[in-house]
N, C-alpha and C. Protein backbone atom coordinates (compact mmCIF):
# COMPACT_ATOMS: atom_id res chain seq x y z
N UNK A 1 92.25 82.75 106.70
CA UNK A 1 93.31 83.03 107.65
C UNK A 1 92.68 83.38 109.00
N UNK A 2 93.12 83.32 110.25
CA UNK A 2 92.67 83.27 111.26
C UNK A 2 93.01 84.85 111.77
N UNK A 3 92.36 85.47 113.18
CA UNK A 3 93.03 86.16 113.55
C UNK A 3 94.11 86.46 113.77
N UNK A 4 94.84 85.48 114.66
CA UNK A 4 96.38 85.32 115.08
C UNK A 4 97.30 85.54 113.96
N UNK A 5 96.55 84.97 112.29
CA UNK A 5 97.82 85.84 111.42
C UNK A 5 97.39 86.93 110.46
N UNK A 6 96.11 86.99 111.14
CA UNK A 6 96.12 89.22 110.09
C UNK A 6 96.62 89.59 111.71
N UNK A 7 96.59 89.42 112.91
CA UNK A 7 96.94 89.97 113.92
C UNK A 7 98.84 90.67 113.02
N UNK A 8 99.47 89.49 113.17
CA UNK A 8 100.90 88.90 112.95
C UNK A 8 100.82 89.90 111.51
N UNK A 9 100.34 89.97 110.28
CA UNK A 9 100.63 91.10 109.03
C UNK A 9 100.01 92.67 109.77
N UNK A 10 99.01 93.02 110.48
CA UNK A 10 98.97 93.85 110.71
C UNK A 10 100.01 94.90 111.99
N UNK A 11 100.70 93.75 112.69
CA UNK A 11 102.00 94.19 113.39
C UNK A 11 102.97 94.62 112.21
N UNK A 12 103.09 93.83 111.21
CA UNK A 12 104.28 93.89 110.58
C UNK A 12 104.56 95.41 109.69
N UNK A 13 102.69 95.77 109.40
CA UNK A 13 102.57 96.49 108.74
C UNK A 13 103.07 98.08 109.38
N UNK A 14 102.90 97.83 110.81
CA UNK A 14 102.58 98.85 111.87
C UNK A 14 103.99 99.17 112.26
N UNK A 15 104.64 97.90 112.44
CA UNK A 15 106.32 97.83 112.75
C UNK A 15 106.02 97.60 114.52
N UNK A 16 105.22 97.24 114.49
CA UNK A 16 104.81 96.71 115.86
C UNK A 16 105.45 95.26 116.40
N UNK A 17 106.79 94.70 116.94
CA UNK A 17 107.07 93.84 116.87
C UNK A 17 106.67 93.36 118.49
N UNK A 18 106.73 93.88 119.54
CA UNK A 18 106.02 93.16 120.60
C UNK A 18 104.82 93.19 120.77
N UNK A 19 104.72 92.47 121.78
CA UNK A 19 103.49 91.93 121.85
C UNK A 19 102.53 92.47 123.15
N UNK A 20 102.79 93.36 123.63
CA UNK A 20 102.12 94.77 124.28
C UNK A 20 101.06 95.11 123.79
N UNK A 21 100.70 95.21 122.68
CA UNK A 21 99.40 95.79 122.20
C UNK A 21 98.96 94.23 121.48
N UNK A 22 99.15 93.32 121.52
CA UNK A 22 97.81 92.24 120.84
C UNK A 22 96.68 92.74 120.90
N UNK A 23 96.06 92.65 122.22
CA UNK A 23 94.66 92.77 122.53
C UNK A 23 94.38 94.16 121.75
N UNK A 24 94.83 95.28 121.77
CA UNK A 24 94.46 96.08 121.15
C UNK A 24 94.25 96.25 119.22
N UNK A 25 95.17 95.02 119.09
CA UNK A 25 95.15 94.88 117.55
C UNK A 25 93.96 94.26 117.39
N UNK A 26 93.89 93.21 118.23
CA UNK A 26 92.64 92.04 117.80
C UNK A 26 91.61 93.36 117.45
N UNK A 27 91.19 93.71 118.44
CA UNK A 27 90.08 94.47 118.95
C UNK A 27 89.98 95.38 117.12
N UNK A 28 91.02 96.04 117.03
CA UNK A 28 90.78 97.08 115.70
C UNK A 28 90.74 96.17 114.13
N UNK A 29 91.11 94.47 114.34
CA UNK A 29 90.21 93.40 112.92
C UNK A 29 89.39 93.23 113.54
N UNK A 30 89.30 93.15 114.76
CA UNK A 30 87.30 92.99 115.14
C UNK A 30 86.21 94.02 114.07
N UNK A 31 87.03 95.33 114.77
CA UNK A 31 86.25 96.16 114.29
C UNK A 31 86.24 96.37 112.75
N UNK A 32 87.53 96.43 112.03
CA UNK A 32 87.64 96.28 110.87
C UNK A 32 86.69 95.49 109.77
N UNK A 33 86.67 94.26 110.07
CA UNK A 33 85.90 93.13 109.74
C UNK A 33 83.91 93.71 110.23
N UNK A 34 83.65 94.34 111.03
CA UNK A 34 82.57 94.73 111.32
C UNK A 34 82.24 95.67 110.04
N UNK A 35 83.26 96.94 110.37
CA UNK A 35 82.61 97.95 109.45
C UNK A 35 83.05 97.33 107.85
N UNK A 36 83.69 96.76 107.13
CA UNK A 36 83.66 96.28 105.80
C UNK A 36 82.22 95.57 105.76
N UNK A 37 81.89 94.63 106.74
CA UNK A 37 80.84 94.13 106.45
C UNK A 37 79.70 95.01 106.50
N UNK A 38 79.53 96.00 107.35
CA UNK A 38 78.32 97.05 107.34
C UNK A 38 78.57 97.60 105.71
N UNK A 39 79.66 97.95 105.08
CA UNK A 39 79.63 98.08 103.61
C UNK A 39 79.15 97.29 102.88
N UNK A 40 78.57 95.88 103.00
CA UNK A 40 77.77 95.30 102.64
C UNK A 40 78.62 94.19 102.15
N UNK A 41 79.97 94.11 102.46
CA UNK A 41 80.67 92.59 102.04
C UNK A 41 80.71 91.74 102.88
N UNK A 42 80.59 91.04 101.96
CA UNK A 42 80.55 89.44 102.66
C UNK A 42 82.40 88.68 102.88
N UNK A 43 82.95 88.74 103.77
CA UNK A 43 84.43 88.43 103.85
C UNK A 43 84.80 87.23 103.93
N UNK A 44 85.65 86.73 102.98
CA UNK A 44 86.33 85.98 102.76
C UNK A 44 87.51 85.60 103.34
N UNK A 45 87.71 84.83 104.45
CA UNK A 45 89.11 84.99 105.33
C UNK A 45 90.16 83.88 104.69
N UNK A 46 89.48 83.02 103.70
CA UNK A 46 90.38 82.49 102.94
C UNK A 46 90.48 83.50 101.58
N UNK A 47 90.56 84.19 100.85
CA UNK A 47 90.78 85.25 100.03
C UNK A 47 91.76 86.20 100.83
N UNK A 48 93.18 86.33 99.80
CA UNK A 48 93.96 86.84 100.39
C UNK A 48 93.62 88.48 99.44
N UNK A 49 92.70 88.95 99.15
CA UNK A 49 92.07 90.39 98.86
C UNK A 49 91.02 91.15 99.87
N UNK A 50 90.63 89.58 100.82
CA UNK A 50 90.06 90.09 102.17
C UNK A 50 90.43 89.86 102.92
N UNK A 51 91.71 89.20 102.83
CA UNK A 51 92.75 89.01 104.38
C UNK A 51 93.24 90.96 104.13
N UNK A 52 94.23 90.87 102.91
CA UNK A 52 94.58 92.36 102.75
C UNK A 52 93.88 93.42 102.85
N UNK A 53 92.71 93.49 102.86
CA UNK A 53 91.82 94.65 102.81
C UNK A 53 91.20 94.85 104.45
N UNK A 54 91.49 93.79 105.35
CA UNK A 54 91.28 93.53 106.58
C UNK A 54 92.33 94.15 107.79
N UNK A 55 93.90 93.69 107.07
CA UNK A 55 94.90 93.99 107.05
C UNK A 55 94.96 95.67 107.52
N UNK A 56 94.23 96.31 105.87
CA UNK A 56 94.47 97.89 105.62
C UNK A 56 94.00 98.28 106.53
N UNK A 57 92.43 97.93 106.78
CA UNK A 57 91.53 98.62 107.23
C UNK A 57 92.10 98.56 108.89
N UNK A 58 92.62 97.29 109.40
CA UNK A 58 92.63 97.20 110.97
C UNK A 58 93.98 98.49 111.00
N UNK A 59 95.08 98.61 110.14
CA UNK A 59 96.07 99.37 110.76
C UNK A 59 95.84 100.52 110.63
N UNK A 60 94.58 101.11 109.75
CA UNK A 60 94.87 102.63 110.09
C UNK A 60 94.25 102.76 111.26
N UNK A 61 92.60 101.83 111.44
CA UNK A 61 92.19 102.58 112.49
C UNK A 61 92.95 102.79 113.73
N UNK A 62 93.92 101.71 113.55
CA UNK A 62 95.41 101.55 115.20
C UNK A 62 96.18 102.93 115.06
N UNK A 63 96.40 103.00 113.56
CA UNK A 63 97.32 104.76 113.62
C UNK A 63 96.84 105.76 113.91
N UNK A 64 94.85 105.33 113.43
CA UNK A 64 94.26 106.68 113.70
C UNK A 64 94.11 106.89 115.24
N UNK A 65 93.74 105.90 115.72
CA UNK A 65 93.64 106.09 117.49
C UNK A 65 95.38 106.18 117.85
N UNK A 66 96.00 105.87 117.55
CA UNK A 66 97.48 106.19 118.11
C UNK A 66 98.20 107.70 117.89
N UNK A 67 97.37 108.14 116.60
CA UNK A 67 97.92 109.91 116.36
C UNK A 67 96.79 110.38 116.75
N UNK A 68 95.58 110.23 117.80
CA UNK A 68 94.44 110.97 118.41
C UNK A 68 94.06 112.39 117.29
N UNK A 69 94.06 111.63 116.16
CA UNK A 69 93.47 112.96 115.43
C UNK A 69 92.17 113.11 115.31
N UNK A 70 91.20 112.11 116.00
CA UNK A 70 89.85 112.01 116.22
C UNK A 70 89.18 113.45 116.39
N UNK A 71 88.07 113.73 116.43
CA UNK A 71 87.24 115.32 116.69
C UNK A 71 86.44 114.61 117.81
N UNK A 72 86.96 113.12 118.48
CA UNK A 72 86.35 113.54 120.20
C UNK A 72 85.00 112.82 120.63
N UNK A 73 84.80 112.53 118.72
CA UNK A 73 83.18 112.21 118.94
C UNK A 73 83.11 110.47 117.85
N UNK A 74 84.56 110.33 117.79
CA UNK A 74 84.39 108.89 117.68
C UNK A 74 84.97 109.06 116.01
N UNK A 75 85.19 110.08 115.55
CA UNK A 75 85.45 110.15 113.97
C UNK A 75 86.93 110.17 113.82
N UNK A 76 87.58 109.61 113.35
CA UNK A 76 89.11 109.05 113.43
C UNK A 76 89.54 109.80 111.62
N UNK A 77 89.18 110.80 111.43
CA UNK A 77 89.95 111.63 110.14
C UNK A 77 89.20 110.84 108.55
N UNK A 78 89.91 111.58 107.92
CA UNK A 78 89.71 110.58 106.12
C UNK A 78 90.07 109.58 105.69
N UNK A 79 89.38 108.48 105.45
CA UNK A 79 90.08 107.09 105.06
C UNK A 79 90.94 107.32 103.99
N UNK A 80 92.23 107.27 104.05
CA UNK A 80 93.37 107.02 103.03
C UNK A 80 92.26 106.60 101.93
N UNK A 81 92.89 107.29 100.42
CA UNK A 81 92.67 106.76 99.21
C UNK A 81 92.45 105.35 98.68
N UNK A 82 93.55 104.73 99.14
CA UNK A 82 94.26 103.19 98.74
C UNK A 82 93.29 102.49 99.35
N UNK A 83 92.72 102.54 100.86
CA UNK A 83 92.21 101.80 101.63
C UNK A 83 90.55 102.09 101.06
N UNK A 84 90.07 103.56 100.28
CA UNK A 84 88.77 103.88 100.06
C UNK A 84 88.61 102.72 98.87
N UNK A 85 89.19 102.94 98.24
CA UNK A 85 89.65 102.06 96.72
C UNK A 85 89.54 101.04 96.60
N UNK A 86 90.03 100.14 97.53
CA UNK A 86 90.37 99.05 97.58
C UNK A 86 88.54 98.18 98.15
N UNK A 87 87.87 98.95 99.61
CA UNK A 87 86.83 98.76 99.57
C UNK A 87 86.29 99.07 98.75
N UNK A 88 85.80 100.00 97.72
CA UNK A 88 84.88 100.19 97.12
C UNK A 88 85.14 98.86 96.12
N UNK A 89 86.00 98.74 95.03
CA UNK A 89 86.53 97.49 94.61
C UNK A 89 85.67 96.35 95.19
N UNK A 90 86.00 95.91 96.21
CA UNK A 90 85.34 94.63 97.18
C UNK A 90 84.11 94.81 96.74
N UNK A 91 83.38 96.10 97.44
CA UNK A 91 81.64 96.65 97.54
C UNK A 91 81.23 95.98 96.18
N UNK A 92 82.00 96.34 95.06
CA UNK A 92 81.37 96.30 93.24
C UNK A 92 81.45 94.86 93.21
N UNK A 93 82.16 93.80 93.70
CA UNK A 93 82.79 92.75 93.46
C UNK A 93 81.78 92.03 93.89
N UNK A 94 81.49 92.34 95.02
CA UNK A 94 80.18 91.73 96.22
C UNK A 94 78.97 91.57 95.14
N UNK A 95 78.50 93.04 94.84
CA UNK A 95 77.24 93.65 94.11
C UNK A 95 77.45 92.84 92.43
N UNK A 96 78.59 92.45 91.67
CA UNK A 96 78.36 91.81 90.64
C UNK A 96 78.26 90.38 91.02
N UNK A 97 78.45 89.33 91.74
CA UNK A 97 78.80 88.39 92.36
C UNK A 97 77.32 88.35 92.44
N UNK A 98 76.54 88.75 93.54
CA UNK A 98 75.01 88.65 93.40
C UNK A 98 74.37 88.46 92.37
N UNK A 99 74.66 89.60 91.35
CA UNK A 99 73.38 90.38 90.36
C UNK A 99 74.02 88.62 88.94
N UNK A 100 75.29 88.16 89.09
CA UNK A 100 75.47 87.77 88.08
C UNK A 100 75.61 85.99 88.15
């Protein structure tokens, strides 16, 4: 799947229906897609378990910078459960995929 439609599920997710903040969405699956991969996965943009997990990851960091609950120094709070889960999942998936 391309940007333009995790852009388009991660509005939907957000309830974000104009289009005022694009650039700012792109920017947070940029980043999204960065830090999953620093977790050591390899992403699949045709896999709709790494479109969704791309999805998760881009809308909190948009909620977390939108409720400024940051400490100032770039740390945006506790990754939700669902979203820890779901990467770690991927991480094991990655790591048997190799080893097997």
């Amino acid at each position: 799947m391309t940007d333009t439609g995790i852009r388009k599920l991660v509005k939907d997710d957000l309830g974000e229906l104009n289009d005022d903040k694009d650039a700012l969405i792109d920017q947070m699956i940029s980043e999204a897609k960065e830090y999953i991969e620093t977790e050591g996965v390899t992403l699949n943009m045709e896999s709709n378990g790494d479109v969704g997990l791309v999805r998760m990851y881009a809308a909190w960091l948009f909620r977390k910078r939108a409720s400024d609950k940051g400490d100032g120094l770039g740390n945006i709070g506790k990754m939700p459960r669902m979203l820890r889960w779901n990467l770690n999942n991927r991480v094991m998936k990655e790591h048997a995929q190799a080893e097997g």
